[in-house]
C-alpha atoms as a PDB file:
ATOM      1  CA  UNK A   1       0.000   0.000   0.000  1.00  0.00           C
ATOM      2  CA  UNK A   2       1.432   3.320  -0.631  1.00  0.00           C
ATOM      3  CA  UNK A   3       2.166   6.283   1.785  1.00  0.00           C
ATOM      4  CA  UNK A   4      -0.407   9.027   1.595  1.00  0.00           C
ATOM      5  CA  UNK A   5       2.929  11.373   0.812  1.00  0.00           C
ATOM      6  CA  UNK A   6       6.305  10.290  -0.022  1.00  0.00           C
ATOM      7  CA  UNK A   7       8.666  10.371   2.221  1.00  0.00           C
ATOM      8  CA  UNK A   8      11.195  11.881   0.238  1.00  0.00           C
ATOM      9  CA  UNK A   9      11.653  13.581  -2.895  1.00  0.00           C
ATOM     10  CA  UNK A  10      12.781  10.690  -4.924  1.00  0.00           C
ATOM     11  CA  UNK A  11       9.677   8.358  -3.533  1.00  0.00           C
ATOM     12  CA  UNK A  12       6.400   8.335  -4.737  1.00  0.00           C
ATOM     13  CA  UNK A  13       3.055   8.756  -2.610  1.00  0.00           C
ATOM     14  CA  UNK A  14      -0.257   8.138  -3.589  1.00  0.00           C
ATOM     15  CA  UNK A  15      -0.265  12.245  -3.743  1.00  0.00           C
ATOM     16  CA  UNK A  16       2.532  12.183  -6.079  1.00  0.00           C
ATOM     17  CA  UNK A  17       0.599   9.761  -7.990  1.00  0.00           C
ATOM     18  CA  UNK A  18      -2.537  11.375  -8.066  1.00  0.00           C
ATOM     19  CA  UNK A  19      -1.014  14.658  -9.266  1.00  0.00           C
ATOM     20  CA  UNK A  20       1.022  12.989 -11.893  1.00  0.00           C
ATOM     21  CA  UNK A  21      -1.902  10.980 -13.509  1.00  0.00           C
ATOM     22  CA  UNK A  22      -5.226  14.337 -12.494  1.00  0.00           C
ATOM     23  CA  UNK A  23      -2.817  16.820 -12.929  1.00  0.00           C
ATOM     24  CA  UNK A  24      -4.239  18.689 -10.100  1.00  0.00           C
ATOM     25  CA  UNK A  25      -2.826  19.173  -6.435  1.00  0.00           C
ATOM     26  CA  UNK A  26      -6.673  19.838  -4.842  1.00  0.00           C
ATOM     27  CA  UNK A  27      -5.966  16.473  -2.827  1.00  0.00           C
ATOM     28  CA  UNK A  28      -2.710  17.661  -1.378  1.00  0.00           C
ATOM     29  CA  UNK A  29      -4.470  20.023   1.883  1.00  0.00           C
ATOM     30  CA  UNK A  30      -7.088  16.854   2.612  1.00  0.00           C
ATOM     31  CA  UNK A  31      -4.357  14.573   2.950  1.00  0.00           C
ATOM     32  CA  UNK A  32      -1.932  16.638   4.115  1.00  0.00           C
ATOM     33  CA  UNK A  33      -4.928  17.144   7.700  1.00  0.00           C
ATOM     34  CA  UNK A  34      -5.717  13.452   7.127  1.00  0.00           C
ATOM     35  CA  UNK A  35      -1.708  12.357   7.851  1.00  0.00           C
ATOM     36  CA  UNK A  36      -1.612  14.863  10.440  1.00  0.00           C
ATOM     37  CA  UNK A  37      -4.448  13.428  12.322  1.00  0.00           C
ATOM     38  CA  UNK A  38      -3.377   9.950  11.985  1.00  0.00           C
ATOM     39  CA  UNK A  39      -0.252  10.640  14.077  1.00  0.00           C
ATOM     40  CA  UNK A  40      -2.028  12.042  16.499  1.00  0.00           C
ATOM     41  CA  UNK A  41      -4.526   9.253  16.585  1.00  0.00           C
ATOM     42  CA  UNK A  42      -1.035   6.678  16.802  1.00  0.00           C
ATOM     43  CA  UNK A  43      -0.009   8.826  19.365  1.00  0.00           C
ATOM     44  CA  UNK A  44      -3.060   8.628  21.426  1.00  0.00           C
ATOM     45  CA  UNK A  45      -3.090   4.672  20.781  1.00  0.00           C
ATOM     46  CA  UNK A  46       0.630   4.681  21.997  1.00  0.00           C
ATOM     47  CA  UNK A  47      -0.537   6.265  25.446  1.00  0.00           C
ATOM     48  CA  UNK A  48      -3.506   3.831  25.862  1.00  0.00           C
ATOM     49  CA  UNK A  49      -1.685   1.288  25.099  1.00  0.00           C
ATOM     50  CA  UNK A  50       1.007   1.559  27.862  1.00  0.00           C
ATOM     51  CA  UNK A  51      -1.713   2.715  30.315  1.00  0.00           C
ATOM     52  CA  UNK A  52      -3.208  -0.333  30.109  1.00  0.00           C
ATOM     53  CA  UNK A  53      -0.199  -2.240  30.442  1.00  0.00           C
ATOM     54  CA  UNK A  54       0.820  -0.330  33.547  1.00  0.00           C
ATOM     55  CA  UNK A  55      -2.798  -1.547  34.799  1.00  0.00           C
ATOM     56  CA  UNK A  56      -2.506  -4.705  33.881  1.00  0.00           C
ATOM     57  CA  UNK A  57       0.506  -4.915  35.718  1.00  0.00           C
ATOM     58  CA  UNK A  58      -0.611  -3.390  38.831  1.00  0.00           C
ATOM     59  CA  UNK A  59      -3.768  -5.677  38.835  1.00  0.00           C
ATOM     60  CA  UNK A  60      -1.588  -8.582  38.253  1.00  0.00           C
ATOM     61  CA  UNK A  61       0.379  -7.266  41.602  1.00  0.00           C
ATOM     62  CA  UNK A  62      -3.183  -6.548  43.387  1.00  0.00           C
ATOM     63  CA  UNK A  63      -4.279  -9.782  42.622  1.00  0.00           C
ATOM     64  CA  UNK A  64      -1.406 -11.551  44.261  1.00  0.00           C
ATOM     65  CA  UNK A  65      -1.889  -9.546  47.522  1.00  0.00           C
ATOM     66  CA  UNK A  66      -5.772 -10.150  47.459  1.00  0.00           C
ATOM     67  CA  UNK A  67      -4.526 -14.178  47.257  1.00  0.00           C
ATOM     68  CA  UNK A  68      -2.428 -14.052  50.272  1.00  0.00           C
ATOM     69  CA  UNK A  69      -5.093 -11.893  52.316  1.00  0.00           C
ATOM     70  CA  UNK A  70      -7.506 -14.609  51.673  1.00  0.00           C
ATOM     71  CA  UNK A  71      -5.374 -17.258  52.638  1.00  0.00           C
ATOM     72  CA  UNK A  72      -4.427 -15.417  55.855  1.00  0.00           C
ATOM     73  CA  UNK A  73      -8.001 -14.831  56.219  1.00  0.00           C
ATOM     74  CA  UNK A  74      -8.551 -18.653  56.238  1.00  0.00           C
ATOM     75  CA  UNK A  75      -5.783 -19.772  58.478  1.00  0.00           C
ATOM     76  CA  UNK A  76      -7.112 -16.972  60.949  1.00  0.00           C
ATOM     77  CA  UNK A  77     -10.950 -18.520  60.522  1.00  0.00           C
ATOM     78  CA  UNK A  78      -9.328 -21.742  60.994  1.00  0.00           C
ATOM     79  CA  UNK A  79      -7.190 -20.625  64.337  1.00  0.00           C
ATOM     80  CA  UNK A  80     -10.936 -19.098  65.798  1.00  0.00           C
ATOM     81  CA  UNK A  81     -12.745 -21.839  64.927  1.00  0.00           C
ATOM     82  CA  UNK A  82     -10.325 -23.735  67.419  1.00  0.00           C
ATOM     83  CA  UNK A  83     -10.530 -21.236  69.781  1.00  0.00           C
ATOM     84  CA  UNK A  84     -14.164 -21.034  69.907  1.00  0.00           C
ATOM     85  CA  UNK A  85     -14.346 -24.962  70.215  1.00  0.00           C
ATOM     86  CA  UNK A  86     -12.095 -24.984  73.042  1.00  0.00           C
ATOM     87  CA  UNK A  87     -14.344 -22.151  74.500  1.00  0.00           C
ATOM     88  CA  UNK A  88     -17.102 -24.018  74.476  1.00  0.00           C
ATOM     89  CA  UNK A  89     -15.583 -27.317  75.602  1.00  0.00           C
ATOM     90  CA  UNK A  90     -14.186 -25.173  78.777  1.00  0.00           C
ATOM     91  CA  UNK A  91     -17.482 -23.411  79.624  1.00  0.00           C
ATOM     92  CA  UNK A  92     -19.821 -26.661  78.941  1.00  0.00           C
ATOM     93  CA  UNK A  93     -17.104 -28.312  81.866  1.00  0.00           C
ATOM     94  CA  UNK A  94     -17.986 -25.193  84.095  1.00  0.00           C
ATOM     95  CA  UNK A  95     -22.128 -25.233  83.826  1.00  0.00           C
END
């Protein structure tokens, strides 16, 4: 597929070959803008692009830390479950 404009002078562009086979340069100012706002568009993409990566990294992070909070969570259940059975063994002795 060719460039909208060459990229030097001794390339050819789909510009350059619309003006050699119209003879007319009325397409160079819309594609001229349209170029323009495709790099800004690529830039744009660029910056979504790594935000999301830096997300997905910090989820990836999160996720691991949510893990281990759970799993402390159960071995703490586990310890109070225990602790309430003894509880009840030693008060059940004392009615």
């Amino acid at each position: 597929m060719m460039k909208p404009k060459a990229v030097s002078e001794h390339e050819d562009g789909m510009l350059e070959f619309l003006e050699d086979i119209i003879g007319s340069s009325r397409y160079q100012q819309p594609i001229t803008i349209l170029s323009q706002r495709v790099e800004e568009l690529n830039e744009l993409r660029g910056e979504k692009v790594l935000s999301s990566s830096r997300l997905c990294c910090l989820h990836c992070g999160l996720a691991a830390a949510v893990l281990a909070c759970c799993d402390h969570s159960r071995v703490d259940h586990s310890d109070d479950s225990l602790s309430m059975e003894m509880f009840i063994l030693i008060t059940a002795d004392t009615w």
